[in-house]
C-alpha atoms as a PDB file:
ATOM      1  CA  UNK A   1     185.451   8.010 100.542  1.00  0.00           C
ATOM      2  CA  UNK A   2     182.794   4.994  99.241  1.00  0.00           C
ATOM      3  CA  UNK A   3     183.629   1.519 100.480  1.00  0.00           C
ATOM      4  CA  UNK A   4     184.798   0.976  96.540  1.00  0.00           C
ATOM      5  CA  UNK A   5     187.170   3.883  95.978  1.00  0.00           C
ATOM      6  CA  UNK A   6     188.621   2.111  99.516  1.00  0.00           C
ATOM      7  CA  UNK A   7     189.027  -1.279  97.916  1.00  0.00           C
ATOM      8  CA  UNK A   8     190.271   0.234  95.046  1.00  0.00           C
ATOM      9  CA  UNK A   9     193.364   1.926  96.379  1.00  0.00           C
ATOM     10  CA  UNK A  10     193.864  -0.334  99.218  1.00  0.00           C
ATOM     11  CA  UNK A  11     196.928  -2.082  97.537  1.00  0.00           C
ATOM     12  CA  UNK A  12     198.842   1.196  97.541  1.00  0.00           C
ATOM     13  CA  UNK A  13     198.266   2.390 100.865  1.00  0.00           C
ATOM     14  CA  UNK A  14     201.017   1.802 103.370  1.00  0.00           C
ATOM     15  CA  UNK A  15     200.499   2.202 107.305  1.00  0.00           C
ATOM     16  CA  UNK A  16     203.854   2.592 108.777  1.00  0.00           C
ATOM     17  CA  UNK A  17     204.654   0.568 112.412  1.00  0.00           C
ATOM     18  CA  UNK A  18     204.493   3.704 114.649  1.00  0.00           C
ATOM     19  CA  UNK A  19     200.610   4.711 113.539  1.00  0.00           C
ATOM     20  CA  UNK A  20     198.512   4.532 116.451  1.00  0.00           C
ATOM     21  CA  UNK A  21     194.686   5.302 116.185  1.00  0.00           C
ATOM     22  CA  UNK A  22     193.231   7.964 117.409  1.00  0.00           C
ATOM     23  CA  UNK A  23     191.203   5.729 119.738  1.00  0.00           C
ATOM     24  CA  UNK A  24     194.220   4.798 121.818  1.00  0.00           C
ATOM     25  CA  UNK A  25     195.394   8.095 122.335  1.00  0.00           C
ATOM     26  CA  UNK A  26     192.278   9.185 123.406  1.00  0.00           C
ATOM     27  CA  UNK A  27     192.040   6.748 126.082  1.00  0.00           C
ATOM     28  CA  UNK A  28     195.953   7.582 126.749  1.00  0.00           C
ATOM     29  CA  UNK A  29     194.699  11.606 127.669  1.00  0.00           C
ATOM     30  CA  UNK A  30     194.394  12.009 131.631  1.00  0.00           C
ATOM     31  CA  UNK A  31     191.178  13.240 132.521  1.00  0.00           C
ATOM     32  CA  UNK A  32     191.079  16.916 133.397  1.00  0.00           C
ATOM     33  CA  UNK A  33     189.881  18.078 136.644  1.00  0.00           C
ATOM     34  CA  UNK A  34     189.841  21.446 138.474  1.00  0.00           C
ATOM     35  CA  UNK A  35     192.495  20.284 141.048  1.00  0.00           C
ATOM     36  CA  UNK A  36     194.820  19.394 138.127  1.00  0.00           C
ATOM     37  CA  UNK A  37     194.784  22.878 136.736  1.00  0.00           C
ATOM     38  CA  UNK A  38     197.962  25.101 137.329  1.00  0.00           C
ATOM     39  CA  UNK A  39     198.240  28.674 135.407  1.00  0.00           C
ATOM     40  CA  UNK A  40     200.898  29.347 135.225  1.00  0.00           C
ATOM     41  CA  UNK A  41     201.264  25.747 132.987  1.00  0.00           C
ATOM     42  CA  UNK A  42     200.005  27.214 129.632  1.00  0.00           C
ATOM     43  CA  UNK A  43     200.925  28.305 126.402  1.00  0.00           C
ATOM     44  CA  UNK A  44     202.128  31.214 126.462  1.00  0.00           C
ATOM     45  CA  UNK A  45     202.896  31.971 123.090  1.00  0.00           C
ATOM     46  CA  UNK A  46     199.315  32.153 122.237  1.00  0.00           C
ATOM     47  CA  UNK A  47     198.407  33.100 125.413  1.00  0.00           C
ATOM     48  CA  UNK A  48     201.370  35.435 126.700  1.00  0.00           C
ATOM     49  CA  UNK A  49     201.396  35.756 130.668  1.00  0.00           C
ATOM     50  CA  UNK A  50     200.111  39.672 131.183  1.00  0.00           C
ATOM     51  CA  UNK A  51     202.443  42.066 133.171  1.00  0.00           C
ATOM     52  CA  UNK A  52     201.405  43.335 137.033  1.00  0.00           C
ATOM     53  CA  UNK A  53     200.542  46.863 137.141  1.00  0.00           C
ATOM     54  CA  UNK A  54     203.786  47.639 138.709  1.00  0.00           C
ATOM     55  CA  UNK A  55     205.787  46.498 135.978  1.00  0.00           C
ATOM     56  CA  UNK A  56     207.134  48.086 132.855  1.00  0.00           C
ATOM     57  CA  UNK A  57     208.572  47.729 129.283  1.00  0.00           C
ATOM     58  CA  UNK A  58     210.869  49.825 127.647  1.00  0.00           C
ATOM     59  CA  UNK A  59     209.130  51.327 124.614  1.00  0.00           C
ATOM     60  CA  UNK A  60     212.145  51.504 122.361  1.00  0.00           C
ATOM     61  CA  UNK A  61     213.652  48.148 122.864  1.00  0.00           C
ATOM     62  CA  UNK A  62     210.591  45.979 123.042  1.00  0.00           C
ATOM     63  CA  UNK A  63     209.661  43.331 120.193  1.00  0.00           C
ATOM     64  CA  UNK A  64     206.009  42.340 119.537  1.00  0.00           C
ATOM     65  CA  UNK A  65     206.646  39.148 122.047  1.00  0.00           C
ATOM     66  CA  UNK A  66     206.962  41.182 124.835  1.00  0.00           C
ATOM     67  CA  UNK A  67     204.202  44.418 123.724  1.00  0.00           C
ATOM     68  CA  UNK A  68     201.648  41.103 123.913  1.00  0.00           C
ATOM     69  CA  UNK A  69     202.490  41.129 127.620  1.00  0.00           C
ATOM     70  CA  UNK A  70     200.785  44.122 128.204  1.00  0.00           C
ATOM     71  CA  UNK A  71     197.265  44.455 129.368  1.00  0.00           C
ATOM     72  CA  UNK A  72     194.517  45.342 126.573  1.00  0.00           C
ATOM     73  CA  UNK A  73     197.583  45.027 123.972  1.00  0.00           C
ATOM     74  CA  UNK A  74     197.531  41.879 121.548  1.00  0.00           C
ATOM     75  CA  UNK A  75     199.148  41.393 117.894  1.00  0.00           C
ATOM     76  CA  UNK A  76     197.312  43.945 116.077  1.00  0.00           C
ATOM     77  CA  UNK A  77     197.879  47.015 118.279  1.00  0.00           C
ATOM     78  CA  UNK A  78     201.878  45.235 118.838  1.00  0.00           C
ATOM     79  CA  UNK A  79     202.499  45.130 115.349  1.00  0.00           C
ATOM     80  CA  UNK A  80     201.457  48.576 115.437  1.00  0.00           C
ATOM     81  CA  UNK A  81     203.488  50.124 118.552  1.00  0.00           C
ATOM     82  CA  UNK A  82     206.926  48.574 116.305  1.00  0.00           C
ATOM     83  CA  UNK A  83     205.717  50.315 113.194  1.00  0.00           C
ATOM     84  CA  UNK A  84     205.074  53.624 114.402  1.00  0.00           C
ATOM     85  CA  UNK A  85     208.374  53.147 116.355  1.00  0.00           C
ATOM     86  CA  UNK A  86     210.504  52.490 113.347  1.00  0.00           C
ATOM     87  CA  UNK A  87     208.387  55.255 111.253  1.00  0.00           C
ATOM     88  CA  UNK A  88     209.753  57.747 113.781  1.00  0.00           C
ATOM     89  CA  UNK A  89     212.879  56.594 114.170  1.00  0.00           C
ATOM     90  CA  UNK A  90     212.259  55.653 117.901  1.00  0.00           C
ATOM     91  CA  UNK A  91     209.947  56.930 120.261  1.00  0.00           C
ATOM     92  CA  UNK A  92     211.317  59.810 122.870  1.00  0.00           C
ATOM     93  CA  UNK A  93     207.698  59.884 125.107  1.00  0.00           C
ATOM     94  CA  UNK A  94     205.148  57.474 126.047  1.00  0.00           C
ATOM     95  CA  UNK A  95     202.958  59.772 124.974  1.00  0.00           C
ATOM     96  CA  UNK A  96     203.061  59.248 121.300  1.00  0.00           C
ATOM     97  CA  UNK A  97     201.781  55.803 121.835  1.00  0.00           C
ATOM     98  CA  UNK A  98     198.139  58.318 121.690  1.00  0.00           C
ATOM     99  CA  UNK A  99     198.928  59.252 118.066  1.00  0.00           C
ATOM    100  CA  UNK A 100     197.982  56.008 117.200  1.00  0.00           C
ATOM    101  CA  UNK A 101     194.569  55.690 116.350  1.00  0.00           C
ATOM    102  CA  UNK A 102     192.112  53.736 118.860  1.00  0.00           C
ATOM    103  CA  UNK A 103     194.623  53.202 120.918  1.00  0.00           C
ATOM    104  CA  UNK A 104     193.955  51.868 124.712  1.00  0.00           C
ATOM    105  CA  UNK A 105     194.623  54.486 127.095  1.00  0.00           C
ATOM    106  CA  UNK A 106     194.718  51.987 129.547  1.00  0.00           C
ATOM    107  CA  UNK A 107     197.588  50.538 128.551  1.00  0.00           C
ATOM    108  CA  UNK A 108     199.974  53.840 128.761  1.00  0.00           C
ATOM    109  CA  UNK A 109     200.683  53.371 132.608  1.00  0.00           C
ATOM    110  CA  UNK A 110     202.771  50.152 131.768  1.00  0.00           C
ATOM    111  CA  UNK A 111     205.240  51.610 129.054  1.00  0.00           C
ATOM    112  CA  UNK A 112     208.709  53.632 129.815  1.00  0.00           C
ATOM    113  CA  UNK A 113     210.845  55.771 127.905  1.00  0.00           C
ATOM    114  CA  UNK A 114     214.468  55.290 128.981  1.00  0.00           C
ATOM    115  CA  UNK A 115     217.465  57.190 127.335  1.00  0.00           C
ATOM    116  CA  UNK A 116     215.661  58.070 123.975  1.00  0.00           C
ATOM    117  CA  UNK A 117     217.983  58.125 120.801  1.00  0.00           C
ATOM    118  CA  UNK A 118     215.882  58.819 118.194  1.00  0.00           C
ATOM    119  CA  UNK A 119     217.418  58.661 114.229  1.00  0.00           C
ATOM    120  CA  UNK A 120     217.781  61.781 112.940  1.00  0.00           C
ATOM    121  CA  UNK A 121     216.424  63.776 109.363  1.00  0.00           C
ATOM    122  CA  UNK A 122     219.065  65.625 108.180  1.00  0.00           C
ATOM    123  CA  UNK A 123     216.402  68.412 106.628  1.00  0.00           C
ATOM    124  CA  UNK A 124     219.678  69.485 104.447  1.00  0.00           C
ATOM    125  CA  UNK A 125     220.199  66.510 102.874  1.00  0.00           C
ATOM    126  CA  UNK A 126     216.966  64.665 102.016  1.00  0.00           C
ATOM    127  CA  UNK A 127     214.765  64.675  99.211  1.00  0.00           C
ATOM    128  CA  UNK A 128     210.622  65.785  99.460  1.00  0.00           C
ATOM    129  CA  UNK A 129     209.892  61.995  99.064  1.00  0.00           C
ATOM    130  CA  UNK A 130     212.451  61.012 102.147  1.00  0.00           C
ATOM    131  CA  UNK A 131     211.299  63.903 104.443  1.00  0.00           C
ATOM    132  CA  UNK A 132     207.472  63.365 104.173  1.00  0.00           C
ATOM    133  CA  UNK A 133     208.106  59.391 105.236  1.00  0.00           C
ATOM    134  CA  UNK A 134     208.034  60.943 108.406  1.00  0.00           C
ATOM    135  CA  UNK A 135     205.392  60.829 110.771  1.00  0.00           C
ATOM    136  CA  UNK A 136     205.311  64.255 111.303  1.00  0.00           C
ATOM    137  CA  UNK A 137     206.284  65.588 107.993  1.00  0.00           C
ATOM    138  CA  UNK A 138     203.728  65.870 105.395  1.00  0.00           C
ATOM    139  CA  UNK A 139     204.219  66.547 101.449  1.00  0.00           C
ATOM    140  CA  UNK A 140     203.144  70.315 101.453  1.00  0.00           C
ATOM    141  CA  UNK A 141     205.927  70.458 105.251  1.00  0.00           C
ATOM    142  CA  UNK A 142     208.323  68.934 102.678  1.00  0.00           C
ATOM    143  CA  UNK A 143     207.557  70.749  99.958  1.00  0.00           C
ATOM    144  CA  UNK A 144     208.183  73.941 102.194  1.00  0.00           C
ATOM    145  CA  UNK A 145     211.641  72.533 103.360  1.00  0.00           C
ATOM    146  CA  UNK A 146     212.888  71.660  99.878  1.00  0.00           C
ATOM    147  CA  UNK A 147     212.143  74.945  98.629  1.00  0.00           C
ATOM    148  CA  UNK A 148     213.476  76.786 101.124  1.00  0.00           C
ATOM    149  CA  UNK A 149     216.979  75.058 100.847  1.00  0.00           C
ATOM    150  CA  UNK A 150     216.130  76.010  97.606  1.00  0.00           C
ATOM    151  CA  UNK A 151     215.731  79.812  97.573  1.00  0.00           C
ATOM    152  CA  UNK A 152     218.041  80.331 100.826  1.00  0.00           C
ATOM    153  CA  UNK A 153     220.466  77.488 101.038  1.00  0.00           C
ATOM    154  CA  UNK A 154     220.866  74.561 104.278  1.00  0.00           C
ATOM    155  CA  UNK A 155     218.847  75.393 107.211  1.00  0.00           C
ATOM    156  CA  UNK A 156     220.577  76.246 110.115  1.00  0.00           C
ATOM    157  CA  UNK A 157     217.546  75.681 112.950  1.00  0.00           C
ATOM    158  CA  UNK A 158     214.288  75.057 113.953  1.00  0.00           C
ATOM    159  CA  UNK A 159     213.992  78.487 114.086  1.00  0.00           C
ATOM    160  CA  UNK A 160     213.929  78.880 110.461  1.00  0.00           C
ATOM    161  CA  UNK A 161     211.288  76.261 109.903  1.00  0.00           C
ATOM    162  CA  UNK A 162     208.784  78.554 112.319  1.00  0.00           C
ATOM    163  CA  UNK A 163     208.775  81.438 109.972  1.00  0.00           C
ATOM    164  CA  UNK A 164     207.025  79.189 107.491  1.00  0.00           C
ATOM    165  CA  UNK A 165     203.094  78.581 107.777  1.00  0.00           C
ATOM    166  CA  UNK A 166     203.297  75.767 107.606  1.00  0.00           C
ATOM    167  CA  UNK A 167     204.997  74.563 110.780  1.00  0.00           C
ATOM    168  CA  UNK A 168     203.077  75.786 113.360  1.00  0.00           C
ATOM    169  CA  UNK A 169     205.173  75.773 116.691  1.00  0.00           C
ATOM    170  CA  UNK A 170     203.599  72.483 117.789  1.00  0.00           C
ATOM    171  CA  UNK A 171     205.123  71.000 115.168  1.00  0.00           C
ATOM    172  CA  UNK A 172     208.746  72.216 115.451  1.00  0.00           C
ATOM    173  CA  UNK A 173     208.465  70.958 118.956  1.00  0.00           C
ATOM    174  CA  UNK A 174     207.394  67.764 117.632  1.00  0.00           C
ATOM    175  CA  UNK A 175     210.334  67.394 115.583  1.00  0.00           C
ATOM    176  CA  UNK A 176     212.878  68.841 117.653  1.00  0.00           C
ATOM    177  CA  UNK A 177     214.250  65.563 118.692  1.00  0.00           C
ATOM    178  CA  UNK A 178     214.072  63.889 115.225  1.00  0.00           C
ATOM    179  CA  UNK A 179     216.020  66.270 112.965  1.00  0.00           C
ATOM    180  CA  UNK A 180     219.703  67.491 112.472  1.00  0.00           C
ATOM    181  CA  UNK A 181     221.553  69.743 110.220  1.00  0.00           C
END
């Protein structure tokens, strides 16, 4: 701003009683020295304190807040862990934490599954566009499942599923724990 635009709106600026200048709260700051420094007096929103490798979270029940605790884990791969969770419908093994792309092996050791209760598909009920939201479902899986309530009526088991080719029996053991009938 020019020393004229200044003068110009000077009448119309207003400085209320509790502004202090910068300058004074500069020399208000106590100096920083090593001594001073205590970690464990930080922000730790930003800069969440990480967990000991003898400690654990619960998979299911954790939030982003506390994923962030975790070693080598930080918003990005948190926001992550919660969607895949809710894609699922809950996770029943650490282990699918390695279907997620990229994702830091290191950081397995410090998750737990305790007392999964996944949501359920109801492969009877649901249309092709519900089942292939799943994870673990794709369209042409879908496809196969409509159609074959379809031709033969409600599924009764798994069983039924592995006489298709497309559900190769990795996958019906992948999905065991996610669907109903």
């Amino acid at each position: 701003m020019t020393v004229e635009q200044y003068k110009a709106l000077e009448p119309y600026i207003r400085i209320g009683g509790d502004y202090r200048p910068a300058t004074v709260l500069v020399g208000e700051r106590p100096s920083f020295t090593y001594q001073q420094y205590d970690p464990n007096d930080r922000d730790t929103t930003l800069y969440p304190i990480k967990l000991k490798p003898t400690e654990h979270i619960v998979l299911n029940t954790a939030d982003t807040t506390m994923l962030k605790k975790v070693p080598g884990i930080g918003s990005g791969w948190a926001r992550q862990i919660v969607h895949y969770g809710r894609q699922l419908g809950g996770y029943v093994s650490v282990e699918q934490l390695r279907e997620i792309d990229g994702f830091p092996e290191d950081a397995l050791p410090y998750f737990v599954v305790s007392n999964p209760h996944p949501e359920r598909l109801n492969l009877n009920q649901l249309t092709l566009n519900q089942l292939k939201q799943h994870p673990y479902i794709n369209y042409y899986q879908a496809r196969a499942i409509t159609d074959y309530r379809r031709l033969h009526g409600d599924l009764q088991s798994l069983e039924q599923l592995s006489l298709l080719k497309e559900f190769p029996p990795h996958t019906i053991e992948m999905l065991r724990p996610y669907v109903t009938f």
